[in-house]
N, C-alpha and C. Protein backbone atom coordinates (compact mmCIF):
# COMPACT_ATOMS: atom_id res chain seq x y z
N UNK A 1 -43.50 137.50 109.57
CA UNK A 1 -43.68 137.70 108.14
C UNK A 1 -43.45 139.18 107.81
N UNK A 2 -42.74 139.45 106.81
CA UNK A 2 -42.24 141.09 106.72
C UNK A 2 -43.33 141.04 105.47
N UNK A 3 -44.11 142.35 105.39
CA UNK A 3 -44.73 142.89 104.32
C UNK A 3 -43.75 143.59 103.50
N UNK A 4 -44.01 143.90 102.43
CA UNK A 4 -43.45 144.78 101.43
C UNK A 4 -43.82 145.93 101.68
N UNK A 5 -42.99 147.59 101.90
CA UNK A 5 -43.30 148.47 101.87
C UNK A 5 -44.28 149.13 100.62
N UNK A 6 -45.16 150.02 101.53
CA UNK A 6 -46.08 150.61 100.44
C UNK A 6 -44.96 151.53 99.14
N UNK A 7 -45.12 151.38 98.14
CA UNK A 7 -44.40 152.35 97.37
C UNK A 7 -45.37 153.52 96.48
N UNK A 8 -44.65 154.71 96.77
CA UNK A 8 -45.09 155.91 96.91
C UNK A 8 -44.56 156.54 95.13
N UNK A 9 -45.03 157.03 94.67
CA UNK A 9 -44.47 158.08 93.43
C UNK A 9 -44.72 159.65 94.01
N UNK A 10 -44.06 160.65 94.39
CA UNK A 10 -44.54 161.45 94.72
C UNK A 10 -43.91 162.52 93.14
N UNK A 11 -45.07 163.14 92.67
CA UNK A 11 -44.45 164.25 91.65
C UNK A 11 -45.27 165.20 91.55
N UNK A 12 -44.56 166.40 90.71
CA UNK A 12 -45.03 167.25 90.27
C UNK A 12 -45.50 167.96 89.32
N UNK A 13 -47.03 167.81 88.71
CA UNK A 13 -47.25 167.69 87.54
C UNK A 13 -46.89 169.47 86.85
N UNK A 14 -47.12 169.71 85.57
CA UNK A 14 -46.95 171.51 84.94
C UNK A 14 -45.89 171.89 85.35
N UNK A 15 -45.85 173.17 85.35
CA UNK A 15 -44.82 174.22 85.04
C UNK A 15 -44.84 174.52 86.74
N UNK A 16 -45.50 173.99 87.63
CA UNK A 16 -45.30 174.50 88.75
C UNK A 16 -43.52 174.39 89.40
N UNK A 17 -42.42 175.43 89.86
CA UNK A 17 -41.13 175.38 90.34
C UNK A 17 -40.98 174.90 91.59
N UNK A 18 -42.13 174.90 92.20
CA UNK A 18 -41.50 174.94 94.04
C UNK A 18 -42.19 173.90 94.73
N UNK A 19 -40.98 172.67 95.32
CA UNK A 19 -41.45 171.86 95.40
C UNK A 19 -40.79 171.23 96.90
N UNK A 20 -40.70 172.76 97.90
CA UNK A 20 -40.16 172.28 99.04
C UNK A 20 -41.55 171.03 99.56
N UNK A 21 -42.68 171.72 99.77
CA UNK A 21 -43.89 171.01 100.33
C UNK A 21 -43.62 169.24 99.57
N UNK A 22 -43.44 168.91 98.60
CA UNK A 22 -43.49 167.72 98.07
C UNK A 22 -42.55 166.92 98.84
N UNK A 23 -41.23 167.61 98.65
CA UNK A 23 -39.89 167.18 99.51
C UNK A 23 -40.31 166.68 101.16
N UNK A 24 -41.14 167.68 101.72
CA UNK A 24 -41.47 167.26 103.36
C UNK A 24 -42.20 166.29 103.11
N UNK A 25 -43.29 166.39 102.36
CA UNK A 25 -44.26 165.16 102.49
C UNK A 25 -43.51 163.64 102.28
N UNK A 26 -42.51 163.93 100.76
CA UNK A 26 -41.41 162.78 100.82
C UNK A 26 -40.46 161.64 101.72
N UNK A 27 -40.24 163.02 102.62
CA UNK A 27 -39.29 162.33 103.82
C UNK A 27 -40.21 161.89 104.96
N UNK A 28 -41.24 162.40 105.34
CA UNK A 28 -42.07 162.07 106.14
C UNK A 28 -42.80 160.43 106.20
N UNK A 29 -43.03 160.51 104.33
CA UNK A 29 -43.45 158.86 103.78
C UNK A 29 -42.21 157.84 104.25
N UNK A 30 -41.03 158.59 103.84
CA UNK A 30 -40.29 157.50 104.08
C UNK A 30 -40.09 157.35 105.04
N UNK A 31 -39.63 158.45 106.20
CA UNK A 31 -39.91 158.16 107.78
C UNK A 31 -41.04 157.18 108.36
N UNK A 32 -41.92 157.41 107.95
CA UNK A 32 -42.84 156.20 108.24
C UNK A 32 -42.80 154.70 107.69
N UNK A 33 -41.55 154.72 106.69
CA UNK A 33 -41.08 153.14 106.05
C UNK A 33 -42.16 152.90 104.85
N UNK A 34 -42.32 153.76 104.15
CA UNK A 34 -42.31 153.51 102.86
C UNK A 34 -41.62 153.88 101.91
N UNK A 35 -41.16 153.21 100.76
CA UNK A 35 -40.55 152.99 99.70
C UNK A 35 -41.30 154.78 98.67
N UNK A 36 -40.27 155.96 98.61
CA UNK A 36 -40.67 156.97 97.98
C UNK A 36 -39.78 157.47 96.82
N UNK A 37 -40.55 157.85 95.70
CA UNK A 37 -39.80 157.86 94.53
C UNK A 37 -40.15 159.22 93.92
N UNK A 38 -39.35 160.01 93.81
CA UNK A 38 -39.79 161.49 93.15
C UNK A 38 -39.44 162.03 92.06
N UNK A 39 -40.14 162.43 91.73
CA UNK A 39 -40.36 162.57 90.20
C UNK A 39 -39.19 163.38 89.51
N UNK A 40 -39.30 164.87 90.13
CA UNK A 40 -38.46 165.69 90.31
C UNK A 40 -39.88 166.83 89.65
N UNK A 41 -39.27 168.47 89.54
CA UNK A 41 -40.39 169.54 89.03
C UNK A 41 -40.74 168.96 87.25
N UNK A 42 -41.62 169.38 86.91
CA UNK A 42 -42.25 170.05 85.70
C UNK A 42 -42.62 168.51 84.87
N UNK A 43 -43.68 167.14 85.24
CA UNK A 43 -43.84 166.51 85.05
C UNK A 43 -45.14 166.23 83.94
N UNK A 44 -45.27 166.12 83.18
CA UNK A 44 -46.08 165.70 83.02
C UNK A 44 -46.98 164.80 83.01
N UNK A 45 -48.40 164.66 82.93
CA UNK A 45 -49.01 163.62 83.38
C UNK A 45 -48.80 162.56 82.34
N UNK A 46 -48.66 162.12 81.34
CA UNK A 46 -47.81 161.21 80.57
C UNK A 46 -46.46 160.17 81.47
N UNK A 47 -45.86 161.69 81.49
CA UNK A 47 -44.51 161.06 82.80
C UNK A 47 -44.84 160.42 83.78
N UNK A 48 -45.66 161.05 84.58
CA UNK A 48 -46.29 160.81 86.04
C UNK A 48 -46.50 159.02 86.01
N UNK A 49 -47.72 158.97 84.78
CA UNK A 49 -47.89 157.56 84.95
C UNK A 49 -46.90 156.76 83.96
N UNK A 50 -45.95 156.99 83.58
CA UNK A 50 -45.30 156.18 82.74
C UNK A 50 -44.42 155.15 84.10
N UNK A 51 -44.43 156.44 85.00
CA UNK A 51 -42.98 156.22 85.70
C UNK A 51 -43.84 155.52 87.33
N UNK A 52 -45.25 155.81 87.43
CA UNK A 52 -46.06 154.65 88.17
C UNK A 52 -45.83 153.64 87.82
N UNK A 53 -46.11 153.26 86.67
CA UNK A 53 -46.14 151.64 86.17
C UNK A 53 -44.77 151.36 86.00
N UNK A 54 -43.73 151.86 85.90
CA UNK A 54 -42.39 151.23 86.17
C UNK A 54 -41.91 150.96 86.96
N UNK A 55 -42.29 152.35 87.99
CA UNK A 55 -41.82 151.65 89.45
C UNK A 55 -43.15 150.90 90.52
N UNK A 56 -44.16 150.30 89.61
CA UNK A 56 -44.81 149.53 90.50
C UNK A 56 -45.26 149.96 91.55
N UNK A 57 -45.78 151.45 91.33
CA UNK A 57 -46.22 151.80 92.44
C UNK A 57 -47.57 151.23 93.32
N UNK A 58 -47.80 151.66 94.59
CA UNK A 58 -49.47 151.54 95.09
C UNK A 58 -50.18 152.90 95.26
N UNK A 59 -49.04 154.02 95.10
CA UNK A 59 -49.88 155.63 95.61
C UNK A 59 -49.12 156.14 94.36
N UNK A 60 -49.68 157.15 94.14
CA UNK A 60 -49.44 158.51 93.24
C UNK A 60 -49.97 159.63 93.95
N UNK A 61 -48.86 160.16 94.67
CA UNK A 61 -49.53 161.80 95.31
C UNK A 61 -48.88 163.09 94.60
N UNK A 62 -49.85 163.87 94.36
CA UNK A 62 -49.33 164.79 93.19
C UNK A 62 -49.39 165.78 94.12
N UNK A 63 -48.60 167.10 93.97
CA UNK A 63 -48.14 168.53 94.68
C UNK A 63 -48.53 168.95 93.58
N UNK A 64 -49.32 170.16 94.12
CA UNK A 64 -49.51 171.39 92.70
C UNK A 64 -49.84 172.75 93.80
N UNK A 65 -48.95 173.99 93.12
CA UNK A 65 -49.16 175.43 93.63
C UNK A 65 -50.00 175.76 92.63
N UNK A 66 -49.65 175.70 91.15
CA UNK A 66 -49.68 176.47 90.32
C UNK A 66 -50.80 176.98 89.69
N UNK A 67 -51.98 176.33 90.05
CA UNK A 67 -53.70 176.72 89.73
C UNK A 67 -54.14 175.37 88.47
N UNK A 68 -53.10 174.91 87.98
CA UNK A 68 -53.76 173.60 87.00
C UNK A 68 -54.14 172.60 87.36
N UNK A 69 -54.41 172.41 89.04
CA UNK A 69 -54.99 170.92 89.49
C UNK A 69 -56.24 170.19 88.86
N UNK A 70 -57.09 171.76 87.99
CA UNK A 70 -58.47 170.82 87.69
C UNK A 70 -58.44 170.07 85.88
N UNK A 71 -57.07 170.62 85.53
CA UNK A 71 -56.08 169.78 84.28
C UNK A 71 -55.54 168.59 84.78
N UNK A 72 -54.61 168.98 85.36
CA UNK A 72 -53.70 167.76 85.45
C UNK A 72 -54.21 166.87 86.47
N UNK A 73 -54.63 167.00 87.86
CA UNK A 73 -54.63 165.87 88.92
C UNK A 73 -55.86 164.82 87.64
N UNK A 74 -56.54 165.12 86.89
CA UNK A 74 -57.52 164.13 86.12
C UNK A 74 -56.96 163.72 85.61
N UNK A 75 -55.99 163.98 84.74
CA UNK A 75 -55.31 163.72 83.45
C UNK A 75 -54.07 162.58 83.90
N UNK A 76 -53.62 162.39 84.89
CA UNK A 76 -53.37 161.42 85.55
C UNK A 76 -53.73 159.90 85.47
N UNK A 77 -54.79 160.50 86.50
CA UNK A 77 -55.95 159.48 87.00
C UNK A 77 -56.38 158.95 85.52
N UNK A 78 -57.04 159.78 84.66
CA UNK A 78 -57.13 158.90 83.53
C UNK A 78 -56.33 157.91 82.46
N UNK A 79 -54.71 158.52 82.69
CA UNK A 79 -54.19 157.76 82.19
C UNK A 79 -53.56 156.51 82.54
N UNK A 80 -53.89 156.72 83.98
CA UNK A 80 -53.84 155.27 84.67
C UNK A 80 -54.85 154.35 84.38
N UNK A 81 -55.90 155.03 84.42
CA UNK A 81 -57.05 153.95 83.99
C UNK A 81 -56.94 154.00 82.40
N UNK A 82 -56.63 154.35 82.07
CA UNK A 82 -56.01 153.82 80.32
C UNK A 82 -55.24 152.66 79.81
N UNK A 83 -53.81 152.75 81.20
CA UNK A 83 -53.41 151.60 81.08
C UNK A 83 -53.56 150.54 81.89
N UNK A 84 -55.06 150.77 82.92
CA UNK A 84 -55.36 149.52 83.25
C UNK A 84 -54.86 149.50 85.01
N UNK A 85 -54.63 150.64 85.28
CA UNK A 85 -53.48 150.87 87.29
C UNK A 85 -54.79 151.78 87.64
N UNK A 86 -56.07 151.40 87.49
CA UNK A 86 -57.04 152.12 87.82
C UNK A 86 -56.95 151.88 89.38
N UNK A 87 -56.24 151.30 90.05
CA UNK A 87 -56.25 149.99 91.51
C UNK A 87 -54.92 151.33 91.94
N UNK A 88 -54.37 151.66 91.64
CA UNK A 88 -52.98 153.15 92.31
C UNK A 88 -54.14 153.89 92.75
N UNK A 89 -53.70 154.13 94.26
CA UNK A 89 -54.47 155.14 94.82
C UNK A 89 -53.50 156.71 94.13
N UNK A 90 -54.71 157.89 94.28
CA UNK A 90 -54.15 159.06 93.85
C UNK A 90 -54.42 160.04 94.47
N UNK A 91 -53.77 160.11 95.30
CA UNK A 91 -53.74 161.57 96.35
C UNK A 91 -52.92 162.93 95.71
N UNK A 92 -53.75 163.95 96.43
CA UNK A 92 -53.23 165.50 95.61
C UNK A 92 -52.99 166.27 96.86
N UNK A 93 -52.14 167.19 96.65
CA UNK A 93 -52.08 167.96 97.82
C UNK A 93 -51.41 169.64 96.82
N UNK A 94 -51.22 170.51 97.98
CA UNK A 94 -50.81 171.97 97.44
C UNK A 94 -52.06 172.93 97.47
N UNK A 95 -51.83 173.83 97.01
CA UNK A 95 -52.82 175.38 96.93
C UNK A 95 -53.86 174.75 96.08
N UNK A 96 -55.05 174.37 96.48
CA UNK A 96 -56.03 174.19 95.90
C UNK A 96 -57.93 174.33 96.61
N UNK A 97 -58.18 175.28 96.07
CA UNK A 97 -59.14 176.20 96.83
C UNK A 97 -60.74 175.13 97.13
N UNK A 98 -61.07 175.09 97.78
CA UNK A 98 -61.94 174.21 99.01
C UNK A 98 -63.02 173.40 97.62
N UNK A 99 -63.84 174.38 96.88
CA UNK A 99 -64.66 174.36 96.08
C UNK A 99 -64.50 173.23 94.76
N UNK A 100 -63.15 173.11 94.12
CA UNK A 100 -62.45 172.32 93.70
C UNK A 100 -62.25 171.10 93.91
N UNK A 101 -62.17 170.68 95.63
CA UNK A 101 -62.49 169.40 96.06
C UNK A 101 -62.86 168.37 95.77
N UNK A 102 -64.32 168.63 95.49
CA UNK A 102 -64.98 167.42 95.47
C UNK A 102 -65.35 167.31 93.53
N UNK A 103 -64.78 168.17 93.01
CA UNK A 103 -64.77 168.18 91.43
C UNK A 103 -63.69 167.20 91.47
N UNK A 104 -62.45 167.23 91.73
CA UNK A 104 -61.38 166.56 91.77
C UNK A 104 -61.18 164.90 92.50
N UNK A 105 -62.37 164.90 93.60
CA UNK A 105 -62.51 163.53 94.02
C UNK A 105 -63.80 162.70 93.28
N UNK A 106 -64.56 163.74 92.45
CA UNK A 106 -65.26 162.77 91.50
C UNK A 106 -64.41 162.27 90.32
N UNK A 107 -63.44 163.16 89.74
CA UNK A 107 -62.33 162.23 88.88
C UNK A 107 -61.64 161.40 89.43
N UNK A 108 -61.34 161.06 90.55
CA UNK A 108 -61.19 159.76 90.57
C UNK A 108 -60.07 160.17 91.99
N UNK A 109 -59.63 161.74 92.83
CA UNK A 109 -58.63 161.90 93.63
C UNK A 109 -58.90 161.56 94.22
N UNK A 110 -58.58 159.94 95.14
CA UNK A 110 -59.03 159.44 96.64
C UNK A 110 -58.85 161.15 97.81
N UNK A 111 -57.97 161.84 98.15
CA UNK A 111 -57.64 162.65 98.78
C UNK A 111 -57.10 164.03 98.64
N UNK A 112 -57.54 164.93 99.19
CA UNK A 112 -56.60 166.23 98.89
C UNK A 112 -56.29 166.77 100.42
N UNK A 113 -55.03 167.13 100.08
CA UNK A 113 -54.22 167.42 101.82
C UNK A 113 -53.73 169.30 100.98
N UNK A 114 -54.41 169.92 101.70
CA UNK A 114 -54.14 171.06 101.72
C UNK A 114 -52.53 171.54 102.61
N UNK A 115 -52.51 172.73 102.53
CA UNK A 115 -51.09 173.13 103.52
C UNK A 115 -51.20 172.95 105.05
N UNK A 116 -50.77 172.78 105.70
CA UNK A 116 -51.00 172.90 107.04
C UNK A 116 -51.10 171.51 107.68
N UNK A 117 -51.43 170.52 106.72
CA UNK A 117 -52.07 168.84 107.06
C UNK A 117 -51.02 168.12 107.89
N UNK A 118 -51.15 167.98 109.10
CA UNK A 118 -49.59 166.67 109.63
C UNK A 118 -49.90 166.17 108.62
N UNK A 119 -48.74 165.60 108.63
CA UNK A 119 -47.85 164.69 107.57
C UNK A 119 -48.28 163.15 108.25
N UNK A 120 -48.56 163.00 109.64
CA UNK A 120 -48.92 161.86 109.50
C UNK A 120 -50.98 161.83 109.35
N UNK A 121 -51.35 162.24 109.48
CA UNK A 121 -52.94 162.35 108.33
C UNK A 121 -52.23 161.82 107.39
N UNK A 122 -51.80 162.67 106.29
CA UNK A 122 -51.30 161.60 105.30
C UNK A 122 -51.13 160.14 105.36
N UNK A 123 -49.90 159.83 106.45
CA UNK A 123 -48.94 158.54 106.41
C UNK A 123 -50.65 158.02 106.67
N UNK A 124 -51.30 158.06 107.69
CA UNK A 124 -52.24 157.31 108.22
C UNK A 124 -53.09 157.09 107.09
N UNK A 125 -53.77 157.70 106.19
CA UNK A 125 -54.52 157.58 104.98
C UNK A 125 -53.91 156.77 103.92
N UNK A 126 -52.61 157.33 103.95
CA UNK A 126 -52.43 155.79 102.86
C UNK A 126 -52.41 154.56 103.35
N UNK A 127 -51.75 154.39 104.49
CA UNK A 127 -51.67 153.10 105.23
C UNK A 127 -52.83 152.26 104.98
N UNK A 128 -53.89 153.44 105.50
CA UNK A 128 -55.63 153.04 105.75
C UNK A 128 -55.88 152.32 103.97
N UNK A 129 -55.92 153.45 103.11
CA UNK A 129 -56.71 152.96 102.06
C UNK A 129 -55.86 151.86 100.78
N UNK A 130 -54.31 151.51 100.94
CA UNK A 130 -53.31 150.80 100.20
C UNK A 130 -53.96 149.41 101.48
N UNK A 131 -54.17 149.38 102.59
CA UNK A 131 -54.91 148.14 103.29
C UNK A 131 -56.12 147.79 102.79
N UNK A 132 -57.38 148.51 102.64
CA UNK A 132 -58.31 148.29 101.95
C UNK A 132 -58.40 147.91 100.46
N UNK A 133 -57.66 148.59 99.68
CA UNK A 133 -57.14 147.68 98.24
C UNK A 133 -56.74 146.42 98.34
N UNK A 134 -55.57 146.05 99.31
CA UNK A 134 -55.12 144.77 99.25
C UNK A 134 -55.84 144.15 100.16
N UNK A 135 -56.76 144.37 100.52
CA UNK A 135 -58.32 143.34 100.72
C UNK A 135 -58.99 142.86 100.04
N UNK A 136 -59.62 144.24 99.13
CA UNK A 136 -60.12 143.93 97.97
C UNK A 136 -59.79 142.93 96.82
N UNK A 137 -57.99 143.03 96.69
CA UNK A 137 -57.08 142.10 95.62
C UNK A 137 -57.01 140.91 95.89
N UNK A 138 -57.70 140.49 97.81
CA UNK A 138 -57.35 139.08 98.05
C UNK A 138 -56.37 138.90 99.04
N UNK A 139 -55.67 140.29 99.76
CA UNK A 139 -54.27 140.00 100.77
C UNK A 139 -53.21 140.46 99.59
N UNK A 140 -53.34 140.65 98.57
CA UNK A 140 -52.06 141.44 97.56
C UNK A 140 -51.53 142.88 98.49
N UNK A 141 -50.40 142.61 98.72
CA UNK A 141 -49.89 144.11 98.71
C UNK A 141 -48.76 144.32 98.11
């Protein structure tokens, strides 16, 4: 029985330019055989989730350098649960200082992967928690 690959949105929310780190994390997802879709720079969170719910995603992992993670990674998350994709996991990663953390995983960020993180921590965490959802849904993936 072939499963359906996990599908990934990876973007970049604000005015942040540099988005080599997003790019590695990108190829790495897909190296591991999931389905990855990128946004491209200067997204907004409007965009972010417009373009979740089109492409049917199961993850939303956001890259941010630029210091607006405690704006935008929420502003996201809420507008997913606005339109109801409260069930999209939402992982954050980029320059975002330790303290911030757990402000950002009470809005709703399952994860934050700082610089330095293998790439498979990542792969392994989504694997882990897109399995535990589609437990929860009944075997949906």
């Amino acid at each position: 029985m072939s499963e359906r690959p996990i599908r990934v949105l990876v973007a970049k929310p604000g005015l942040d330019g540099h988005d080599r780190g997003a790019k590695v994390i990108a190829q790495a997802l897909r190296d591991a055989g999931m389905e990855v879709i990128y946004t491209g720079l200067r997204q907004t969170p409007e965009q972010i989730v417009e373009a979740a719910l089109q492409e049917d995603v199961q993850v939303v992992g956001l890259s941010i350098l630029s210091g607006a993670h405690m704006h935008l990674f929420p502003a996201v998350v809420d507008g997913l649960r606005a339109q109801g994709a409260d069930d999209i996991l939402v992982v954050g990663g980029g320059i975002i200082p330790d303290e911030d953390i757990p402000l950002l995983k009470e809005a709703g960020i399952a994860e934050i992967f700082g610089p330095g993180t293998p790439t498979t921590e990542i792969v392994r965490f989504i694997r882990e928690e897109v399995a535990k959802r589609s437990q929860k849904e009944g075997g949906k993936q």
